[in-house]
C-alpha atoms as a PDB file:
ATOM      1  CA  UNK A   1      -5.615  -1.223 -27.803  1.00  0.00           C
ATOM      2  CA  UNK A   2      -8.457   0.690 -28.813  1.00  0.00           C
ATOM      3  CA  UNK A   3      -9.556   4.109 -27.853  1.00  0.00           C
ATOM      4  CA  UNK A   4     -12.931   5.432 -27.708  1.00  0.00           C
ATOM      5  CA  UNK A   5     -13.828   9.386 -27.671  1.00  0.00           C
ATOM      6  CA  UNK A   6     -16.716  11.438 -26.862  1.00  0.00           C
ATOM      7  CA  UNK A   7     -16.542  15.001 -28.013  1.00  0.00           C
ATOM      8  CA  UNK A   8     -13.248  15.015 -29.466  1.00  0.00           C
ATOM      9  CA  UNK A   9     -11.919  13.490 -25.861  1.00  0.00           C
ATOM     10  CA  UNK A  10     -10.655  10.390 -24.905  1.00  0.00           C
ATOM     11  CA  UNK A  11     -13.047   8.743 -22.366  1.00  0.00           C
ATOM     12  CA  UNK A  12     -11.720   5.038 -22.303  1.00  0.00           C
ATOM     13  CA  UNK A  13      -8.771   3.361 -23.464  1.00  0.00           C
ATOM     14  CA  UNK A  14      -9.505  -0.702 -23.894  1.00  0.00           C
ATOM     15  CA  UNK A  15      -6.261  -3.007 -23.656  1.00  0.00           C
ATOM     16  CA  UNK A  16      -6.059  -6.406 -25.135  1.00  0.00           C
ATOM     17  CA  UNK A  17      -5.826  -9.521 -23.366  1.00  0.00           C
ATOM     18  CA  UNK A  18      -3.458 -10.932 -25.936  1.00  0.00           C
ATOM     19  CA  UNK A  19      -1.578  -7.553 -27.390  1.00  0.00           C
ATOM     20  CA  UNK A  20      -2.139  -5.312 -24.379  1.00  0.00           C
ATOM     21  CA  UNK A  21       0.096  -3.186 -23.978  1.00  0.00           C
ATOM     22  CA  UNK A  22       0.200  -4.667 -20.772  1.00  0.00           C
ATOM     23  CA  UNK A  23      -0.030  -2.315 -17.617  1.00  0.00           C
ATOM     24  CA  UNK A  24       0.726  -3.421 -14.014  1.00  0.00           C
ATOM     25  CA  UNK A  25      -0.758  -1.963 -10.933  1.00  0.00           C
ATOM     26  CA  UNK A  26       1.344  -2.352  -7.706  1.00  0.00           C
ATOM     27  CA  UNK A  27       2.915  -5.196  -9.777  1.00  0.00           C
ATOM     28  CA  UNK A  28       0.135  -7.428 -11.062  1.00  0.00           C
ATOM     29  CA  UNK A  29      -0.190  -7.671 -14.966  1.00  0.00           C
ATOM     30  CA  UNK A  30      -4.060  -6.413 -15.686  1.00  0.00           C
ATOM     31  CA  UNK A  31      -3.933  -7.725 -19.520  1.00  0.00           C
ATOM     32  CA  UNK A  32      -3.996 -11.383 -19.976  1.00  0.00           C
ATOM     33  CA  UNK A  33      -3.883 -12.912 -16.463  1.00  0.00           C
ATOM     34  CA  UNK A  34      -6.807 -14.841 -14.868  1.00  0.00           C
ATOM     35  CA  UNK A  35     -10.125 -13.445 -14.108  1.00  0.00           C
ATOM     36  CA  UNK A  36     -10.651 -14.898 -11.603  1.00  0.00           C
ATOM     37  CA  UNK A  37      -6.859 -13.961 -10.054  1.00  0.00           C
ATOM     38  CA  UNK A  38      -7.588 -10.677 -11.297  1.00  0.00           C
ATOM     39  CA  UNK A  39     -10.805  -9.779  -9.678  1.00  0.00           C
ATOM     40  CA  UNK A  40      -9.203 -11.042  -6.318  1.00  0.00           C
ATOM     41  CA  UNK A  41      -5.951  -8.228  -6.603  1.00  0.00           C
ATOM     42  CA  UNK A  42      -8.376  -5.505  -7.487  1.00  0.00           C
ATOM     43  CA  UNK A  43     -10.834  -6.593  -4.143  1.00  0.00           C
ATOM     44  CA  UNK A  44      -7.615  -6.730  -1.912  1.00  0.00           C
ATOM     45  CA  UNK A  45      -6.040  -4.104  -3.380  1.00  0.00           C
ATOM     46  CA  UNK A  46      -9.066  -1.795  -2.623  1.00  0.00           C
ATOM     47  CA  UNK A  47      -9.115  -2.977   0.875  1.00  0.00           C
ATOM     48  CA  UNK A  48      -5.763  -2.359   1.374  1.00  0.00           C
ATOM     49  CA  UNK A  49      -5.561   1.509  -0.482  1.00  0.00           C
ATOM     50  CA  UNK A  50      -9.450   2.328   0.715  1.00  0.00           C
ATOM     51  CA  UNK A  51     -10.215   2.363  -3.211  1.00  0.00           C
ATOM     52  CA  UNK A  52     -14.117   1.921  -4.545  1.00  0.00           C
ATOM     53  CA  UNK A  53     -14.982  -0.927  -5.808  1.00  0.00           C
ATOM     54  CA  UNK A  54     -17.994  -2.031  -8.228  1.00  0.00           C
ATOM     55  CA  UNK A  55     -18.984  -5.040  -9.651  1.00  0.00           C
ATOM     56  CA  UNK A  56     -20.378  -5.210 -12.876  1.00  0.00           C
ATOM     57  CA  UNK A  57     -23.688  -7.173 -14.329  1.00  0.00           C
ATOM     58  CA  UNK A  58     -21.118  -9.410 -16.012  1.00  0.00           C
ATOM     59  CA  UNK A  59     -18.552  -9.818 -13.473  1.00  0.00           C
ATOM     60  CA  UNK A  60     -16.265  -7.404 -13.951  1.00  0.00           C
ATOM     61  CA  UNK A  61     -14.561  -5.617 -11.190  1.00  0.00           C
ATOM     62  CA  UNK A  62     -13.830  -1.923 -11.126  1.00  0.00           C
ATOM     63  CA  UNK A  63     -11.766   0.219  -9.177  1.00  0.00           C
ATOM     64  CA  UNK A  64     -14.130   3.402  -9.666  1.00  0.00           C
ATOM     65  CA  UNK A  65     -11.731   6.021  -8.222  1.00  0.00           C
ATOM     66  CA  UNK A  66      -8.495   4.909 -10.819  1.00  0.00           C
ATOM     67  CA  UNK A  67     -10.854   4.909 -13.485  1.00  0.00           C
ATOM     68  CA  UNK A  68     -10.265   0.725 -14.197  1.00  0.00           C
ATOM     69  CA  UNK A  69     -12.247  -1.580 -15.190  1.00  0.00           C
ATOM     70  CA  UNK A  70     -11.089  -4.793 -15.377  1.00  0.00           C
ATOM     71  CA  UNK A  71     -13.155  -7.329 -17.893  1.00  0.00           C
ATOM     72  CA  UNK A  72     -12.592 -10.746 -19.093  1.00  0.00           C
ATOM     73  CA  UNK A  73     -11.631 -11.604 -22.690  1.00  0.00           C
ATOM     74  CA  UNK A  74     -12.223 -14.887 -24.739  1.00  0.00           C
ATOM     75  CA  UNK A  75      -8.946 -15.837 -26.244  1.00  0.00           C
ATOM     76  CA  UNK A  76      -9.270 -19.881 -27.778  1.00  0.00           C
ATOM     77  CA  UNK A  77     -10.457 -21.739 -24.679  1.00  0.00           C
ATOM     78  CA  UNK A  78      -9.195 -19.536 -21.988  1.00  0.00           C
ATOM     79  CA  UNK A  79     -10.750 -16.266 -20.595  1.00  0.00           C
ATOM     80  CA  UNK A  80      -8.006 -14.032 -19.679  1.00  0.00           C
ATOM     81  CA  UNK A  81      -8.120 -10.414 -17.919  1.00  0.00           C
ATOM     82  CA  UNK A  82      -8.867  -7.319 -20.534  1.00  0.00           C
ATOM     83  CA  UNK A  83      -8.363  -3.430 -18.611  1.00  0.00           C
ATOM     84  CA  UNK A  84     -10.375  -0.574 -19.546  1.00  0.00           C
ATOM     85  CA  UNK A  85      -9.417   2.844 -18.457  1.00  0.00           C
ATOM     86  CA  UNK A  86     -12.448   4.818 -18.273  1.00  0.00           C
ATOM     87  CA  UNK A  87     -13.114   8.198 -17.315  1.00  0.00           C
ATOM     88  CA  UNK A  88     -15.406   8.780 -14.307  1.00  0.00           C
ATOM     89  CA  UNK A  89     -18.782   9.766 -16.057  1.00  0.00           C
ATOM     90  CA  UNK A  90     -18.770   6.437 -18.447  1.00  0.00           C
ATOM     91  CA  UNK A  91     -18.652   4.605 -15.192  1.00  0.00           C
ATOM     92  CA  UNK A  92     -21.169   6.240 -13.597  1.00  0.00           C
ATOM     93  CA  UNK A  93     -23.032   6.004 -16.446  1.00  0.00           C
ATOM     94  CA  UNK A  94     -24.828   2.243 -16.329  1.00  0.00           C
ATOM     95  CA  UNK A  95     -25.162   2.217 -19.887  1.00  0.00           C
ATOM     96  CA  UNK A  96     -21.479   2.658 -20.704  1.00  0.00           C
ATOM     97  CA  UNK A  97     -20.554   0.663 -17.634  1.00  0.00           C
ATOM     98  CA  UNK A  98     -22.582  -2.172 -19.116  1.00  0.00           C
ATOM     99  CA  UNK A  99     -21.211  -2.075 -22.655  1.00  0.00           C
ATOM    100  CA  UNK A 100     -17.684  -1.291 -22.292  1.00  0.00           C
ATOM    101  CA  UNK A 101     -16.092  -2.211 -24.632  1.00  0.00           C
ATOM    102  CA  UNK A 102     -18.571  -0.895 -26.919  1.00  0.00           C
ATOM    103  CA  UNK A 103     -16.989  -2.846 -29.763  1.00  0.00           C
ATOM    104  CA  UNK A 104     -20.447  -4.999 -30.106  1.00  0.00           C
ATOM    105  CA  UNK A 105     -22.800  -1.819 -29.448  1.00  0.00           C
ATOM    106  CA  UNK A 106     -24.856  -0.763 -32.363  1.00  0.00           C
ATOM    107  CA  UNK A 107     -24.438   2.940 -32.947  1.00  0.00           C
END
């Protein structure tokens, strides 16, 4: 997991595919499971609670009112799911919603 900060606050925690710690929401795993599986819980999931939803430049799917983004990690040959918890002005933001991680971002 990695955690990322801005001013001295934590603004988005970034699970692991592989390591997690895995998290479930109304019993699906979010780290590690299938993208494509993945993107489907969070779109009925949001029909089903009323929850936001945004999709992402790069196919990612984000419940916008939990604060979850979910992205897709390359582990080996497979592409498995990676959650980001994100606090609401990074994913308003288009430039942190578009680089989160921020592990490949140049400073």
């Amino acid at each position: 997991m990695k955690a990322f900060y801005e001013a001295s606050r934590l603004a988005c925690a970034a699970l692991d595919a592989v390591t997690g710690p895995q998290v479930f929401l109304s019993g699906f795993p979010l780290a590690g499971s299938d993208p494509e599986q993945g993107h489907q819980f969070l779109l009925n999931h949001a029909v089903e609670h009323g929850n936001w939803v945004l999709h992402t430049p790069d196919d990612s799917v984000s419940l916008t009112d939990l604060g979850l983004l979910l992205r897709s990690q390359q582990v080996g040959e497979a592409r498995l799911t990676r959650p980001l918890f994100v606090k609401e002005e990074w994913l308003e933001s288009q430039y942190f919603r578009d680089h989160l991680p921020l592990e490949a971002v140049a400073g």
